[in-house]
C-alpha atoms as a PDB file:
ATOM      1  CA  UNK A   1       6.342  40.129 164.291  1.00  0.00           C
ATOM      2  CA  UNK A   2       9.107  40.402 162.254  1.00  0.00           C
ATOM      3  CA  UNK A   3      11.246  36.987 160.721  1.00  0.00           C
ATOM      4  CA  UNK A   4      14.055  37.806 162.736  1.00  0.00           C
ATOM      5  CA  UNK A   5      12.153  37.498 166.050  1.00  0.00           C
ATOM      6  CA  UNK A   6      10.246  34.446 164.921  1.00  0.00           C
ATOM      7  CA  UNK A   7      13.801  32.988 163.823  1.00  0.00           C
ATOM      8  CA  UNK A   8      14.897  33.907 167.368  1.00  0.00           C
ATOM      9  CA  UNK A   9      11.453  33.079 169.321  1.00  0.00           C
ATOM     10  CA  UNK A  10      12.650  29.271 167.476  1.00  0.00           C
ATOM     11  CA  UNK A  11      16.223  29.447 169.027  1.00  0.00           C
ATOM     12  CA  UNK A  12      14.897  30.282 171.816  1.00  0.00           C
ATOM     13  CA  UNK A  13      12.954  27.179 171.767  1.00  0.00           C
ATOM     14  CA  UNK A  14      15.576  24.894 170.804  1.00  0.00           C
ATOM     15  CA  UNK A  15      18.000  26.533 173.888  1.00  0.00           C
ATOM     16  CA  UNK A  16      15.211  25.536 176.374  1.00  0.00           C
ATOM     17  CA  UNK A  17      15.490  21.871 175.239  1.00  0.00           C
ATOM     18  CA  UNK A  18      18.788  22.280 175.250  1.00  0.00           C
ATOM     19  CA  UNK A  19      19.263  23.392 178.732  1.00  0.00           C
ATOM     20  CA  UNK A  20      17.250  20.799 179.880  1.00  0.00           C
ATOM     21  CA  UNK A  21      19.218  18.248 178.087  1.00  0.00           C
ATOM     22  CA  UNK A  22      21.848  20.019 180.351  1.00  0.00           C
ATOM     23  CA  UNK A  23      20.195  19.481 183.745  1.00  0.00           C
ATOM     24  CA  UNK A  24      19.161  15.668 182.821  1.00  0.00           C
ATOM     25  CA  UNK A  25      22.635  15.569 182.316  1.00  0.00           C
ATOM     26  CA  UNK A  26      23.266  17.034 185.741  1.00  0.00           C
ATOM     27  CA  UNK A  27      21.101  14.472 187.439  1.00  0.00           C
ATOM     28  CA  UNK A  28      22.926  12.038 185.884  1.00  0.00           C
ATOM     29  CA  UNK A  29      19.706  10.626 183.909  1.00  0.00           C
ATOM     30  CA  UNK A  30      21.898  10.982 180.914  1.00  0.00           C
ATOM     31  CA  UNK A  31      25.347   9.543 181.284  1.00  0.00           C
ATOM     32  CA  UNK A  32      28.183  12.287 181.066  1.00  0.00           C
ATOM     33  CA  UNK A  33      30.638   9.754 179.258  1.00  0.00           C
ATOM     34  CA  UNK A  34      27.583  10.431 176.321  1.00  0.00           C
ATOM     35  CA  UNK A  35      28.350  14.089 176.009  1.00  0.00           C
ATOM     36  CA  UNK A  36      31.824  16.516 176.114  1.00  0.00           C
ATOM     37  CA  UNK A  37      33.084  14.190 173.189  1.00  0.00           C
ATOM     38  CA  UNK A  38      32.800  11.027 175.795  1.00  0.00           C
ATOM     39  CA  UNK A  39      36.011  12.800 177.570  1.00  0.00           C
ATOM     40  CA  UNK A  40      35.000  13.535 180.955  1.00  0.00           C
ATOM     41  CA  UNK A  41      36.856  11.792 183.930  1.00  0.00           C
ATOM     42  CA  UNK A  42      35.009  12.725 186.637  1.00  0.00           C
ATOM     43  CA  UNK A  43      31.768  13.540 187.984  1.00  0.00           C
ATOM     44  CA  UNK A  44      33.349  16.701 189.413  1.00  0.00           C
ATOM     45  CA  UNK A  45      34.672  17.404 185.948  1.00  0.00           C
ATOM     46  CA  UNK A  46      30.963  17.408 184.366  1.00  0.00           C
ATOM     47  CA  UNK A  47      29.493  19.493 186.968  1.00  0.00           C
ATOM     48  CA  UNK A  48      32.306  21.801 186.045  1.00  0.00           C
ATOM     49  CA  UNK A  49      31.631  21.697 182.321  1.00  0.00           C
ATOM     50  CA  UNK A  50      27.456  21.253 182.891  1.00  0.00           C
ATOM     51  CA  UNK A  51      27.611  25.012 184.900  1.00  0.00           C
ATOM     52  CA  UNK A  52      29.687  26.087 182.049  1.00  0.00           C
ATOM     53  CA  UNK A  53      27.044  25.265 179.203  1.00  0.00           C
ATOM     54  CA  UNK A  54      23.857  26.213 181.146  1.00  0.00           C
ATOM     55  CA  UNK A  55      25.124  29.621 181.901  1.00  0.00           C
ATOM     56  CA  UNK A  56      26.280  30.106 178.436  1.00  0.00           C
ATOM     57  CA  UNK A  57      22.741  28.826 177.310  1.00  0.00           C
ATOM     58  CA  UNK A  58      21.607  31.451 179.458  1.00  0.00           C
ATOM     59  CA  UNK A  59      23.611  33.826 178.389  1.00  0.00           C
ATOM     60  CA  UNK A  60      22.834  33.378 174.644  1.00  0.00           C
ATOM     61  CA  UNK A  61      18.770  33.353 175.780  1.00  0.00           C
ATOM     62  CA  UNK A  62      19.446  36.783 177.236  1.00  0.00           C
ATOM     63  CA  UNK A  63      21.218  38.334 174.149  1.00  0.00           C
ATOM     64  CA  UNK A  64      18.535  36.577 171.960  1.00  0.00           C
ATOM     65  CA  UNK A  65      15.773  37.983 174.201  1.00  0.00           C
ATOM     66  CA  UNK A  66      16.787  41.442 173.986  1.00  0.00           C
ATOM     67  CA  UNK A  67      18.090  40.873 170.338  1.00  0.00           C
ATOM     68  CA  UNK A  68      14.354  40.427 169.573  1.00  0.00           C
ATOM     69  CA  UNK A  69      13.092  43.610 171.678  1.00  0.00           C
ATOM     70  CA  UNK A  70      14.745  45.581 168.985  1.00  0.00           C
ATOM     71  CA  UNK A  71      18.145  46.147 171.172  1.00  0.00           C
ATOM     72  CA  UNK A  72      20.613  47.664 169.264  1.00  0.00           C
ATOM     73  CA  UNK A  73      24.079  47.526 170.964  1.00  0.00           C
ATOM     74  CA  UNK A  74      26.781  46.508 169.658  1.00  0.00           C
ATOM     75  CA  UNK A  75      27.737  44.327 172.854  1.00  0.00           C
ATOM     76  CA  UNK A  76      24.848  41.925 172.017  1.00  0.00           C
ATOM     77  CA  UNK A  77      25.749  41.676 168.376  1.00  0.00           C
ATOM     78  CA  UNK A  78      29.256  40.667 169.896  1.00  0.00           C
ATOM     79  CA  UNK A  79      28.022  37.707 171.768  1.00  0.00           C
ATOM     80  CA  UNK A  80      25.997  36.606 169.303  1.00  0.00           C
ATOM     81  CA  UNK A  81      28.810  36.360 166.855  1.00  0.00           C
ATOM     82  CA  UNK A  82      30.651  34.880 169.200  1.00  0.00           C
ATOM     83  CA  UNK A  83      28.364  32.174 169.852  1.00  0.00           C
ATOM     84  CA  UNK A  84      27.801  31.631 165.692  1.00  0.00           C
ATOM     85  CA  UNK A  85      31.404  30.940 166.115  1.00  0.00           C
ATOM     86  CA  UNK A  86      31.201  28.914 168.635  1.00  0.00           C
ATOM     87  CA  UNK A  87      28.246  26.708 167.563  1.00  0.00           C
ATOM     88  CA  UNK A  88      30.648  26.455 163.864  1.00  0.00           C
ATOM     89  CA  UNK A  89      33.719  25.046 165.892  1.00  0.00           C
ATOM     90  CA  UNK A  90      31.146  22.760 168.364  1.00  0.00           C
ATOM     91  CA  UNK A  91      29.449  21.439 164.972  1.00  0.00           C
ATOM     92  CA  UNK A  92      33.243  19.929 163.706  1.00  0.00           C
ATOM     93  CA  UNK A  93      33.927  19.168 167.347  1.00  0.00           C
ATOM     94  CA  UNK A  94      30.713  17.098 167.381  1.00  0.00           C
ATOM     95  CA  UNK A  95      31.076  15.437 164.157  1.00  0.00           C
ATOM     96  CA  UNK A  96      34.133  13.831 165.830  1.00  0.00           C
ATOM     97  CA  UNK A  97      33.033  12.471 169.322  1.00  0.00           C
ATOM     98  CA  UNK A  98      33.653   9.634 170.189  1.00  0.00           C
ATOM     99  CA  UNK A  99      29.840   8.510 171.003  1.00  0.00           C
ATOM    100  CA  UNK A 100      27.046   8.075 168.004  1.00  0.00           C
ATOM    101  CA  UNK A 101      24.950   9.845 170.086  1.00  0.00           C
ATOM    102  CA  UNK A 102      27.023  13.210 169.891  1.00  0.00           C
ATOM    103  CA  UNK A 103      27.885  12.895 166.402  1.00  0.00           C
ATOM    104  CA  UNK A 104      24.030  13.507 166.380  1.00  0.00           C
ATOM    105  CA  UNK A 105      24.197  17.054 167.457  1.00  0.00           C
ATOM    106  CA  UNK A 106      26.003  18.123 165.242  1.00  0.00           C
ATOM    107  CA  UNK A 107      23.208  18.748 163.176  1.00  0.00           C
ATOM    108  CA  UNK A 108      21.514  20.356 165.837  1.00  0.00           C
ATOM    109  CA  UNK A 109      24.648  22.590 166.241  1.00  0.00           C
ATOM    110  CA  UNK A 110      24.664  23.642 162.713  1.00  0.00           C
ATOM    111  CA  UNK A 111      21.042  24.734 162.887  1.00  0.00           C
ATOM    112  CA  UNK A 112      21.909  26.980 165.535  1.00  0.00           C
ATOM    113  CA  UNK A 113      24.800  28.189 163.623  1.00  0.00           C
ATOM    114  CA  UNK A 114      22.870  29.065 160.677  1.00  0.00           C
ATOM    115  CA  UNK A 115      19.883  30.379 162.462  1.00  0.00           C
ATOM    116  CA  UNK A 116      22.564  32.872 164.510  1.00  0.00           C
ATOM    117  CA  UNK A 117      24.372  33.919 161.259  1.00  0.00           C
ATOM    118  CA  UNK A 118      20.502  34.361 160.061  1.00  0.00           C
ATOM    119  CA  UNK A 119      19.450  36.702 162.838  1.00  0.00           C
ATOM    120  CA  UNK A 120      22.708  38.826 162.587  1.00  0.00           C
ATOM    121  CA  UNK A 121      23.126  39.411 158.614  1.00  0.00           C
ATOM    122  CA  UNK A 122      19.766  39.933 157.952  1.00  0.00           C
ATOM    123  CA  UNK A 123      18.617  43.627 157.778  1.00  0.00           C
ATOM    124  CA  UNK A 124      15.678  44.358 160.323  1.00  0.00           C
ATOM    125  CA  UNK A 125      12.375  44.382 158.193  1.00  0.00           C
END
């Protein structure tokens, strides 16, 4: 196994607990006015936003999953930049929320950024 698939088994990892941070979240065992910088209104508005992240979760699993199998288009390398960029702007976003709690993962955020921009410089070994 090569480091990039062990760095991307890892995010895949992470993602998982991430997505069921999500559906907690969803069930409304976490609060919402904890997460989406404590600006949600509505419940409607974080089942909204919660659908948006989960399938964007599962969207970055997928490109990570055939990322690892050695898949070599273009498309995937797309996404995947486009979620290091995303992850970059979420880190600032989080370090400015209005609950402790987000601030928190930012950190987490910034691991994902660095282990994306890890998977897609690095040559394949």
């Amino acid at each position: 196994m090569t480091k990039i698939q062990n760095l991307i088994r890892v995010l895949i990892g992470l993602l998982a607990f991430v997505l069921v941070f999500h559906v907690l979240i969803l069930f409304q065992i976490i609060p919402f006015n904890m997460v989406w910088g404590g600006r949600l209104q509505s419940e409607q508005e974080m089942y909204w936003f919660e659908s948006i992240s989960t399938f964007l979760n599962l969207l970055l699993i997928w490109a990570l999953s055939l990322k690892a199998k050695g898949d070599q288009r273009k498309s995937i390398d797309i996404i995947l930049w486009i979620f290091f960029i995303l992850f970059s702007f979420n880190t600032v976003g989080n370090l400015f929320a209005h609950s402790d709690f987000e601030k928190y993962f930012s950190i987490l955020t910034f691991i994902f950024a660095v282990v994306l921009f890890n998977i897609l410089w690095k040559k394949k070994d």
